[in-house]
PDB file of N, CA and C in Angstrom:
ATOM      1  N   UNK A   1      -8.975   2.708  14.163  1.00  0.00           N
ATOM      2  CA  UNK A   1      -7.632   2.166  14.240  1.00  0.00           C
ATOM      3  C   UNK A   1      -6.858   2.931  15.303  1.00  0.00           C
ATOM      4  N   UNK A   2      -6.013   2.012  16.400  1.00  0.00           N
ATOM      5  CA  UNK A   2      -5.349   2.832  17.674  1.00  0.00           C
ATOM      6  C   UNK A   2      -4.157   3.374  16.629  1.00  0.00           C
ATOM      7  N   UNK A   3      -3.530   4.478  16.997  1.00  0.00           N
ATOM      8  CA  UNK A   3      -2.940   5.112  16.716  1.00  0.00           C
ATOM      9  C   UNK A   3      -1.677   5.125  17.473  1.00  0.00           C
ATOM     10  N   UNK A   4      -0.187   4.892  16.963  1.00  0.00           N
ATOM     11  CA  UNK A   4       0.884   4.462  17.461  1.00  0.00           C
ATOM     12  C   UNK A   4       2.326   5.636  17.021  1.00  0.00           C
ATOM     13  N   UNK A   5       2.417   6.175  18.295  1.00  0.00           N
ATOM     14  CA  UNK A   5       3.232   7.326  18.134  1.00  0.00           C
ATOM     15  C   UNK A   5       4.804   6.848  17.386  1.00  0.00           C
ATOM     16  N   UNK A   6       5.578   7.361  16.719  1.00  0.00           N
ATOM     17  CA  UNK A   6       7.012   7.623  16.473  1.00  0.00           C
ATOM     18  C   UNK A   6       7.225   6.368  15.627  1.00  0.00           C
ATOM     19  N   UNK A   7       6.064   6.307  14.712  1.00  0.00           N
ATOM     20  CA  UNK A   7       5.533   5.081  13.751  1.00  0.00           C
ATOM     21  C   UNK A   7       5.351   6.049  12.055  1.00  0.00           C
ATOM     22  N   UNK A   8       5.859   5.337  11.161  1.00  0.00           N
ATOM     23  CA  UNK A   8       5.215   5.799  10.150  1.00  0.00           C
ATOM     24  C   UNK A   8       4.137   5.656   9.862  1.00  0.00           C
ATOM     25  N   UNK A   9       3.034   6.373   9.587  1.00  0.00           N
ATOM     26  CA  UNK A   9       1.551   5.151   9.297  1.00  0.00           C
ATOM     27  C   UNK A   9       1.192   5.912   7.657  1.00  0.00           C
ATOM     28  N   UNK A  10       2.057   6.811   6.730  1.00  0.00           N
ATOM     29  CA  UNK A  10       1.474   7.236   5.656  1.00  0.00           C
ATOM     30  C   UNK A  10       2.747   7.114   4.807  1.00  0.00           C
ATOM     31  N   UNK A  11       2.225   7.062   3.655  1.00  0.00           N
ATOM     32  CA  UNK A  11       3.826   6.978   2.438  1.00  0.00           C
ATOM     33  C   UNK A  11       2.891   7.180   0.959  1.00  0.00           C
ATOM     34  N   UNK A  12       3.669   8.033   0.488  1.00  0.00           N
ATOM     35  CA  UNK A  12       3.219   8.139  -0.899  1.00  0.00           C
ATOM     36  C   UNK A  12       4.627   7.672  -1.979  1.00  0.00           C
ATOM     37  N   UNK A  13       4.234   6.924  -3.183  1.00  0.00           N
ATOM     38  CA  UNK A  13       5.248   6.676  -3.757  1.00  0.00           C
ATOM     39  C   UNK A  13       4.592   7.556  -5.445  1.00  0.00           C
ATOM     40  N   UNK A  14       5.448   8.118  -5.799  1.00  0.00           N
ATOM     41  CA  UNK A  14       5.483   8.606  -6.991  1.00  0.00           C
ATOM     42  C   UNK A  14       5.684   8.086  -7.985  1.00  0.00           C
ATOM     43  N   UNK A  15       5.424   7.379  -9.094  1.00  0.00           N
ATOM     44  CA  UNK A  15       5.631   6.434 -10.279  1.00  0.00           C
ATOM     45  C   UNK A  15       4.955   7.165 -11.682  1.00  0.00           C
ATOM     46  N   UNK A  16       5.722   6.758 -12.554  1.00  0.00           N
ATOM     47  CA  UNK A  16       5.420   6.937 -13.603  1.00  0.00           C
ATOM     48  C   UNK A  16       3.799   6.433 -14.580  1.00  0.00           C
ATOM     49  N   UNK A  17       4.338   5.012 -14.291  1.00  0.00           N
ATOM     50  CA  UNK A  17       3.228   3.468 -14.459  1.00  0.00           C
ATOM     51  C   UNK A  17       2.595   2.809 -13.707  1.00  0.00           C
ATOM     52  N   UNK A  18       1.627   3.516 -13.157  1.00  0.00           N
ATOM     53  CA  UNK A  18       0.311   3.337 -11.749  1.00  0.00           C
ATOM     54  C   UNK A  18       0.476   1.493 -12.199  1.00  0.00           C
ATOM     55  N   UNK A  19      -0.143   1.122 -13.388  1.00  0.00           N
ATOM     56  CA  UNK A  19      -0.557  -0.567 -13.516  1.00  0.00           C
ATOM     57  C   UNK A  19       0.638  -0.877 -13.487  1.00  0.00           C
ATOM     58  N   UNK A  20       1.667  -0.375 -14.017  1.00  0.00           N
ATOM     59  CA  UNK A  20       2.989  -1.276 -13.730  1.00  0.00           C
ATOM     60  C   UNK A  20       3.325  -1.380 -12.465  1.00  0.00           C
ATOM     61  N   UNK A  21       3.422  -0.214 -12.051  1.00  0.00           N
ATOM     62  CA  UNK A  21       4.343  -0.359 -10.583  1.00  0.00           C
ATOM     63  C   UNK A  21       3.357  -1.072  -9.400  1.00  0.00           C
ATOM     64  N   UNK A  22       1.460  -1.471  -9.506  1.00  0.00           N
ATOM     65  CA  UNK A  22       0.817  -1.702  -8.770  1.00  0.00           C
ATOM     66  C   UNK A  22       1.718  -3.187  -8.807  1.00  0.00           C
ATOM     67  N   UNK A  23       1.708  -4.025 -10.460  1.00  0.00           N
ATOM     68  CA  UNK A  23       1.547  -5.066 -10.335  1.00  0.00           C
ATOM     69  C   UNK A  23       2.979  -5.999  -9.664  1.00  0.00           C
ATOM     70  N   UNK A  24       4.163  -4.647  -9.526  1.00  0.00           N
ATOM     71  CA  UNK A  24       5.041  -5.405  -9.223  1.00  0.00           C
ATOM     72  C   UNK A  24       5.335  -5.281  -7.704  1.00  0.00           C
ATOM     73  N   UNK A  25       4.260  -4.434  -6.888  1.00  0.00           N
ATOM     74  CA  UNK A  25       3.992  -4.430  -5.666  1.00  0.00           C
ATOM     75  C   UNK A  25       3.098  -5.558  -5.174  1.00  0.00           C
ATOM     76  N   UNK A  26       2.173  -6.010  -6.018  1.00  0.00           N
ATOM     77  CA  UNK A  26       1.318  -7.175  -5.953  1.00  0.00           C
ATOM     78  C   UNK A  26       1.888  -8.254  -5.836  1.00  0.00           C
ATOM     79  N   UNK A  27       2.903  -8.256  -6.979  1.00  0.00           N
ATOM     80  CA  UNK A  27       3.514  -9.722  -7.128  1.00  0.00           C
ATOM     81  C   UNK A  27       4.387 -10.079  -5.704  1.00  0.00           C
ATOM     82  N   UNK A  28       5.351  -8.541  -5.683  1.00  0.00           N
ATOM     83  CA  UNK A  28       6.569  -8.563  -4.565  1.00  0.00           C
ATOM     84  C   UNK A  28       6.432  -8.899  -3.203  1.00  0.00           C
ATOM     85  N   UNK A  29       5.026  -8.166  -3.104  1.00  0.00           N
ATOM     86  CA  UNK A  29       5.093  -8.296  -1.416  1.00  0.00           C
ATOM     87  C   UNK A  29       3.786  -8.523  -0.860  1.00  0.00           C
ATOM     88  N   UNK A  30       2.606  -8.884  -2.145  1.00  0.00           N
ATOM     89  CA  UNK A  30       1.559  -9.570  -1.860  1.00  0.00           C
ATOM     90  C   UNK A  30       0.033  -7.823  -1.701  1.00  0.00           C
ATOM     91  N   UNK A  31       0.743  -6.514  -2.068  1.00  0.00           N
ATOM     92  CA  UNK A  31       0.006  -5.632  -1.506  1.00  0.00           C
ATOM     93  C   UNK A  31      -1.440  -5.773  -1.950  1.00  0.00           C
ATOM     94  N   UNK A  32      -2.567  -5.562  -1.710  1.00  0.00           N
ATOM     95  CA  UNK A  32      -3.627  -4.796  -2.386  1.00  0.00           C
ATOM     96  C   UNK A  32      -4.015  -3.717  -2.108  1.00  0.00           C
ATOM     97  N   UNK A  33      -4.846  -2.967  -3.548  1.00  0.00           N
ATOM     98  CA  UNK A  33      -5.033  -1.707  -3.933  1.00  0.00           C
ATOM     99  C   UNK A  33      -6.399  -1.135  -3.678  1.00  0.00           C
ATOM    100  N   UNK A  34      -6.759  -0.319  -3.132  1.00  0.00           N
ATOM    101  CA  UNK A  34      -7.926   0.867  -3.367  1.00  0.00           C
ATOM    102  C   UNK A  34      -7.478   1.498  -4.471  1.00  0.00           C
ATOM    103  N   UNK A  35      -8.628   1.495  -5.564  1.00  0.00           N
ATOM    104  CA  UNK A  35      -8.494   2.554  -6.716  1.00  0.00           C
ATOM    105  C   UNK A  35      -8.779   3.859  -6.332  1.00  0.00           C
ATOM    106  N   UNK A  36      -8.632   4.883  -6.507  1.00  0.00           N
ATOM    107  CA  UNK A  36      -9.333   6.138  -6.329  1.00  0.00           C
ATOM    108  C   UNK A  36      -9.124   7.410  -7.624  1.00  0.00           C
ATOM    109  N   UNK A  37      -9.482   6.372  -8.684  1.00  0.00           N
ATOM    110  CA  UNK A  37      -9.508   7.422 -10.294  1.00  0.00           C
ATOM    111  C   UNK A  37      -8.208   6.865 -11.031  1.00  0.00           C
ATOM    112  N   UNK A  38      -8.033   6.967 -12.167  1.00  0.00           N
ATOM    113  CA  UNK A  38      -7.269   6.224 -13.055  1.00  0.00           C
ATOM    114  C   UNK A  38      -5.916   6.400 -12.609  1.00  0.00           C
ATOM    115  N   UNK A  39      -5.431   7.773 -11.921  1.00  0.00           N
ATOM    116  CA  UNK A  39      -4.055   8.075 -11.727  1.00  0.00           C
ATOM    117  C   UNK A  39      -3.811   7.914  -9.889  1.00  0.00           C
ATOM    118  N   UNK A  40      -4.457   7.658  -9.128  1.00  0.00           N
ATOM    119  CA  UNK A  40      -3.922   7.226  -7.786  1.00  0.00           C
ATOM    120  C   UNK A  40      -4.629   5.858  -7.052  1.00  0.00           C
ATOM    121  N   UNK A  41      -3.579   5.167  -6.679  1.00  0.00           N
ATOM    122  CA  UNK A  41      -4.222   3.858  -5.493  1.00  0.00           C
ATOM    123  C   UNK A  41      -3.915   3.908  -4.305  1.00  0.00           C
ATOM    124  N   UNK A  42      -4.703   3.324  -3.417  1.00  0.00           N
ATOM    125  CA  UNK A  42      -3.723   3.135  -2.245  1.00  0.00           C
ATOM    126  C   UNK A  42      -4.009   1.758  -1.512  1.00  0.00           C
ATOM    127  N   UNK A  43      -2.917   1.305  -0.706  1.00  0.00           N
ATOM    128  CA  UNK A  43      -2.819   0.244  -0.019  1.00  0.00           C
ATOM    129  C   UNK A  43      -4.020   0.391   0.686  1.00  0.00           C
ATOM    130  N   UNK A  44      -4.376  -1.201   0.494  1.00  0.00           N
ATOM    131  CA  UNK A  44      -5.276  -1.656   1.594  1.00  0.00           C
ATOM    132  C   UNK A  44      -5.120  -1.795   2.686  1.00  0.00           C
ATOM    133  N   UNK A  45      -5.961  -1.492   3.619  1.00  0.00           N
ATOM    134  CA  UNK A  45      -5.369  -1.211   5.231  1.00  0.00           C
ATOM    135  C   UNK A  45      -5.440  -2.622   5.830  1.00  0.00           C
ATOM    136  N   UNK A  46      -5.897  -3.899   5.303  1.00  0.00           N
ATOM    137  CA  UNK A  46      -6.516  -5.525   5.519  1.00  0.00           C
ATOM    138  C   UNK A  46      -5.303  -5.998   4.674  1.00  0.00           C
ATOM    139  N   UNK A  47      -4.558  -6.084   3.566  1.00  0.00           N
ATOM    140  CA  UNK A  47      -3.373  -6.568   2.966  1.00  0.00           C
ATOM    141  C   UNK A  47      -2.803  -7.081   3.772  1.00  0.00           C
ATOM    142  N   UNK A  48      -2.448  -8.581   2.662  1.00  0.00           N
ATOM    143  CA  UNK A  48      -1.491  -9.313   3.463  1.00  0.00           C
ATOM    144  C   UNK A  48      -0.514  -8.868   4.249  1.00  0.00           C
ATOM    145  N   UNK A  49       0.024  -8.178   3.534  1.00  0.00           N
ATOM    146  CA  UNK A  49       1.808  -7.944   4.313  1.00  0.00           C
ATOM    147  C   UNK A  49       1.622  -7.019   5.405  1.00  0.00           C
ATOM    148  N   UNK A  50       0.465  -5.870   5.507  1.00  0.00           N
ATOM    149  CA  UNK A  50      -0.374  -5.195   7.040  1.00  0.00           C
ATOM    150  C   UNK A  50      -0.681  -6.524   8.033  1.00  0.00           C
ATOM    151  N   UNK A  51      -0.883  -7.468   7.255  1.00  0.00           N
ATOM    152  CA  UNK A  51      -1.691  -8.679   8.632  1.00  0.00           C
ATOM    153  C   UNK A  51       0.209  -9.556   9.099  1.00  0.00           C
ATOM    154  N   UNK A  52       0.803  -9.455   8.255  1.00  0.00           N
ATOM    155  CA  UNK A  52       2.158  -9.996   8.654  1.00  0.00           C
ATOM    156  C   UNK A  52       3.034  -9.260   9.548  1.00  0.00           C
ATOM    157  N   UNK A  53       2.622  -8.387   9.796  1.00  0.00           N
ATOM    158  CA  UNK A  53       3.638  -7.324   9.814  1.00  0.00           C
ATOM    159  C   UNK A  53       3.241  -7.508  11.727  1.00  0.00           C
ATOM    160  N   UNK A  54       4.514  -7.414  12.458  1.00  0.00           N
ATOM    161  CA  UNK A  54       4.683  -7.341  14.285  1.00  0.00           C
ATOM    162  C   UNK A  54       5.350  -5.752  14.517  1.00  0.00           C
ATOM    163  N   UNK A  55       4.477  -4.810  15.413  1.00  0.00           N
ATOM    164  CA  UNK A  55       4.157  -4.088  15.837  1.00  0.00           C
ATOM    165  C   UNK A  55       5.325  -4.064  17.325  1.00  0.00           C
TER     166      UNK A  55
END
């Protein structure tokens, strides 16, 4: 992946309710998840709202 200076490209969000808060990121803005163990996910780098998104 090219790499784009004075860009955010990382974010962690802190939540209480991993399944809750996934599903209302799912619903909201279409995200999908990498699992990586019961207590962390992360956005898919192929997700809709990554393929919507103008650069």
């Amino acid at each position: 992946m090219d790499q784009t200076h004075h860009v955010i490209d990382y974010i962690e969000l802190n939540v209480v309710d991993l399944a809750a808060s996934r599903a209302f990121y799912e619903q909201a803005f279409g995200w999908e998840f990498n699992d990586y163990g019961p207590d962390y996910a992360g956005m898919k780098q192929d997700c809709a709202m990554l393929r919507e998104m103008r650069f």
